[in-house]
C-alpha atoms as a PDB file:
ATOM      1  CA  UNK A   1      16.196 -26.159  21.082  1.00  0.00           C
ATOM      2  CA  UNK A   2      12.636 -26.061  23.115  1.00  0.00           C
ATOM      3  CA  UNK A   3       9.686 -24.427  21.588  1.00  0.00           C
ATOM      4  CA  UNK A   4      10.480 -20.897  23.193  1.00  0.00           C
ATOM      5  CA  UNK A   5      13.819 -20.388  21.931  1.00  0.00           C
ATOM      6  CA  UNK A   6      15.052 -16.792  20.637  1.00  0.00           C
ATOM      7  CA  UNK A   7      14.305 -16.015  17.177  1.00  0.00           C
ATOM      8  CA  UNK A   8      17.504 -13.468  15.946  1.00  0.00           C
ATOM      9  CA  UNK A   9      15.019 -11.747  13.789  1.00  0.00           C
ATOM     10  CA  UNK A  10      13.471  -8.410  14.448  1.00  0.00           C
ATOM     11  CA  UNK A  11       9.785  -8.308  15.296  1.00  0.00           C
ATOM     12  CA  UNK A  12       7.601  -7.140  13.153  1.00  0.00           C
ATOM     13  CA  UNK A  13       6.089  -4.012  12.367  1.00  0.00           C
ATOM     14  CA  UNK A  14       2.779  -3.451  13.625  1.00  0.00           C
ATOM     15  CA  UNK A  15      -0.143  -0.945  12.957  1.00  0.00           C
ATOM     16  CA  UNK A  16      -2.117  -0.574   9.798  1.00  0.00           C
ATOM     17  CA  UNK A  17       0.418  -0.379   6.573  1.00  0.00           C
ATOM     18  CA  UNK A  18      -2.570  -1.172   3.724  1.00  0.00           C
ATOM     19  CA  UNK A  19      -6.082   1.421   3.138  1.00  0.00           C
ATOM     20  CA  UNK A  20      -8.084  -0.418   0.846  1.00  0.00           C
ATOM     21  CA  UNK A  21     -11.479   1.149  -0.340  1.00  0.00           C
ATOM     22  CA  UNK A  22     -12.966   3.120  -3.241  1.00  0.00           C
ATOM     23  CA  UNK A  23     -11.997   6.507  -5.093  1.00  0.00           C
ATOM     24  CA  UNK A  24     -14.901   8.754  -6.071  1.00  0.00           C
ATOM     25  CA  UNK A  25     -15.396   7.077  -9.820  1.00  0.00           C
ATOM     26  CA  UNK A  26     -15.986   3.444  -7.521  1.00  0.00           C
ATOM     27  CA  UNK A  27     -12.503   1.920  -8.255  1.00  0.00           C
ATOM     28  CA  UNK A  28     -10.827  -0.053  -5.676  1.00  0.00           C
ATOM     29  CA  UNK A  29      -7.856   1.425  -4.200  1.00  0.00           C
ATOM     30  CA  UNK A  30      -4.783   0.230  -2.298  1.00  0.00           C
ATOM     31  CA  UNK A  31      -2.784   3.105  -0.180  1.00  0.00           C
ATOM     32  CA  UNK A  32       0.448   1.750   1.283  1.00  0.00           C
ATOM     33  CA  UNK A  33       1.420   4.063   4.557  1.00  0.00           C
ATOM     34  CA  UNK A  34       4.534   4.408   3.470  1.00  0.00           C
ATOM     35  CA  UNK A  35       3.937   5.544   0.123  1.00  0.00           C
ATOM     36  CA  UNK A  36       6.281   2.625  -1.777  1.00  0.00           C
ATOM     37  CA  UNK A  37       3.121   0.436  -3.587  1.00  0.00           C
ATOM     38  CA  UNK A  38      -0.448   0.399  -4.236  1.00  0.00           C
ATOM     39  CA  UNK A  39      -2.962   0.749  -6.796  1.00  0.00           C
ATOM     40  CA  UNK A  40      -5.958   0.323  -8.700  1.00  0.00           C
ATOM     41  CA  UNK A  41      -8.108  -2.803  -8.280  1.00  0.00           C
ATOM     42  CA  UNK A  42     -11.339  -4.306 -10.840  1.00  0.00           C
ATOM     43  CA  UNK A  43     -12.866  -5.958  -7.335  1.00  0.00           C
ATOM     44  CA  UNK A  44     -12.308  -5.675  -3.606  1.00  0.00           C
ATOM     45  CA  UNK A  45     -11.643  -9.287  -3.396  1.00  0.00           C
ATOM     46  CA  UNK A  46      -8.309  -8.227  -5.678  1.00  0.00           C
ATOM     47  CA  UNK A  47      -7.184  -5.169  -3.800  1.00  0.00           C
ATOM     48  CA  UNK A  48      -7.747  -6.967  -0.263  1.00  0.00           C
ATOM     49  CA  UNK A  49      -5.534 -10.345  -1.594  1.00  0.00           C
ATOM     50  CA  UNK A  50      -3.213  -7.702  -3.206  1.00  0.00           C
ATOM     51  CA  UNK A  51      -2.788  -5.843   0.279  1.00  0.00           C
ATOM     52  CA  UNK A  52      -2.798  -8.987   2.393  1.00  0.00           C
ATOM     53  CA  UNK A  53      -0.018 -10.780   0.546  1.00  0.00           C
ATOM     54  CA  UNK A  54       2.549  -7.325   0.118  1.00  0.00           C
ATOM     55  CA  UNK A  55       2.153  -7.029   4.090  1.00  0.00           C
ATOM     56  CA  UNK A  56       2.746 -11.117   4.281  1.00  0.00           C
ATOM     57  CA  UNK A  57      -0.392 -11.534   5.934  1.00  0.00           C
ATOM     58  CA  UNK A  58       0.275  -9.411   8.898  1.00  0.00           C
ATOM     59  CA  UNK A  59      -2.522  -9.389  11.189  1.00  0.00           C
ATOM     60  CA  UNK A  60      -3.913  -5.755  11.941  1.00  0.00           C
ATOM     61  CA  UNK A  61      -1.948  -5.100   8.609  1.00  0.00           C
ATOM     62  CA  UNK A  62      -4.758  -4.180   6.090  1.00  0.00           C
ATOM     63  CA  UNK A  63      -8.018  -1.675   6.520  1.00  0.00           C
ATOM     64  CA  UNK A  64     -10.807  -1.378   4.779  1.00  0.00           C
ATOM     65  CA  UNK A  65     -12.756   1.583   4.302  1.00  0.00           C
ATOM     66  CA  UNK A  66     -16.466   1.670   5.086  1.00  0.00           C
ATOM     67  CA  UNK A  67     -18.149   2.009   1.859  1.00  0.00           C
ATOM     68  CA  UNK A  68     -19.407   5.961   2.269  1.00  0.00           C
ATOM     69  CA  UNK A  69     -15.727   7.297   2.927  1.00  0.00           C
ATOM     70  CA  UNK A  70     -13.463   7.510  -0.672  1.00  0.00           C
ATOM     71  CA  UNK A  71     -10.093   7.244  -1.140  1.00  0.00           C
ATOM     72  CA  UNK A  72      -7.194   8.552  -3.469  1.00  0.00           C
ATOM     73  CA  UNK A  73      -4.061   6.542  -4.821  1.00  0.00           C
ATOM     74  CA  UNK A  74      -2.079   9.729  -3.164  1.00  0.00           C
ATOM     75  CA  UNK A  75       1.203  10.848  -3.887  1.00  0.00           C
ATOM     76  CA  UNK A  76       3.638   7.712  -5.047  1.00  0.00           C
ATOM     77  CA  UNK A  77       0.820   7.831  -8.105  1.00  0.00           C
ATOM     78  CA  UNK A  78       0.686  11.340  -8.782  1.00  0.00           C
ATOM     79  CA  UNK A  79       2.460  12.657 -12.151  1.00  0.00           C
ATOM     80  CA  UNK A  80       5.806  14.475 -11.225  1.00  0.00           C
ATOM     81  CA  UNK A  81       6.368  18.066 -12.534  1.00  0.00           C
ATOM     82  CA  UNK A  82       9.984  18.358 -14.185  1.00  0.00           C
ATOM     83  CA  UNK A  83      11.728  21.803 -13.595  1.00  0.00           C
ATOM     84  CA  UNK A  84      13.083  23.519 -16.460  1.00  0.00           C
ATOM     85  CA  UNK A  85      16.828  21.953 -15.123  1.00  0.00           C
ATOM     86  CA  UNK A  86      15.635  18.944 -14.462  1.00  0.00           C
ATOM     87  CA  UNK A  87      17.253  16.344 -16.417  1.00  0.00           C
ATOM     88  CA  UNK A  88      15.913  12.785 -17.534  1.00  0.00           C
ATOM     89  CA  UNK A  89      17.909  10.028 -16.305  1.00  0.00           C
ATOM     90  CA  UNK A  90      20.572   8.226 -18.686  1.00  0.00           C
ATOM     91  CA  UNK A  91      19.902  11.557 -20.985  1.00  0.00           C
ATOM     92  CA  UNK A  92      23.358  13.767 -21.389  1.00  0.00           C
END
């Protein structure tokens, strides 16, 4: 086939789907968009390589915070509150 020929696979997503910067206490931070990974980082170097390789090195893919705005882990890291009927999996 010539150099041009149809790939079957889907393009890929585009837009930013990594926030890396730092929370108030200066930790580097890793936000996924879509709220399924992410997290804390000793060096930006590690969050940036971290967020680079889970979005397979997708230009436009990764952001970085200026250093004067902070950032929270968000939601997916937040500790869940358990209702009273809640039940614990693989608990009867």
């Amino acid at each position: 086939m010539g150099k041009f020929a149809m790939n079957d696979r889907e393009p890929p997503a585009t837009g930013i789907r990594f926030t890396v910067g730092r929370d108030v206490r200066g930790r580097w931070i890793v936000n996924d968009a879509l709220g399924k990974v992410g997290g804390l980082f000793t060096d930006r170097a590690s969050a940036v390589h971290f967020a680079m390789f889970e979005s397979d090195h997708m230009p436009g893919a990764v952001w970085c915070l200026p250093e004067h705005v902070t950032l929270t882990l968000g939601e997916a890291f937040e500790p869940r509150r358990l209702s009273a009927t809640s039940r614990v999996a693989g608990r009867a």
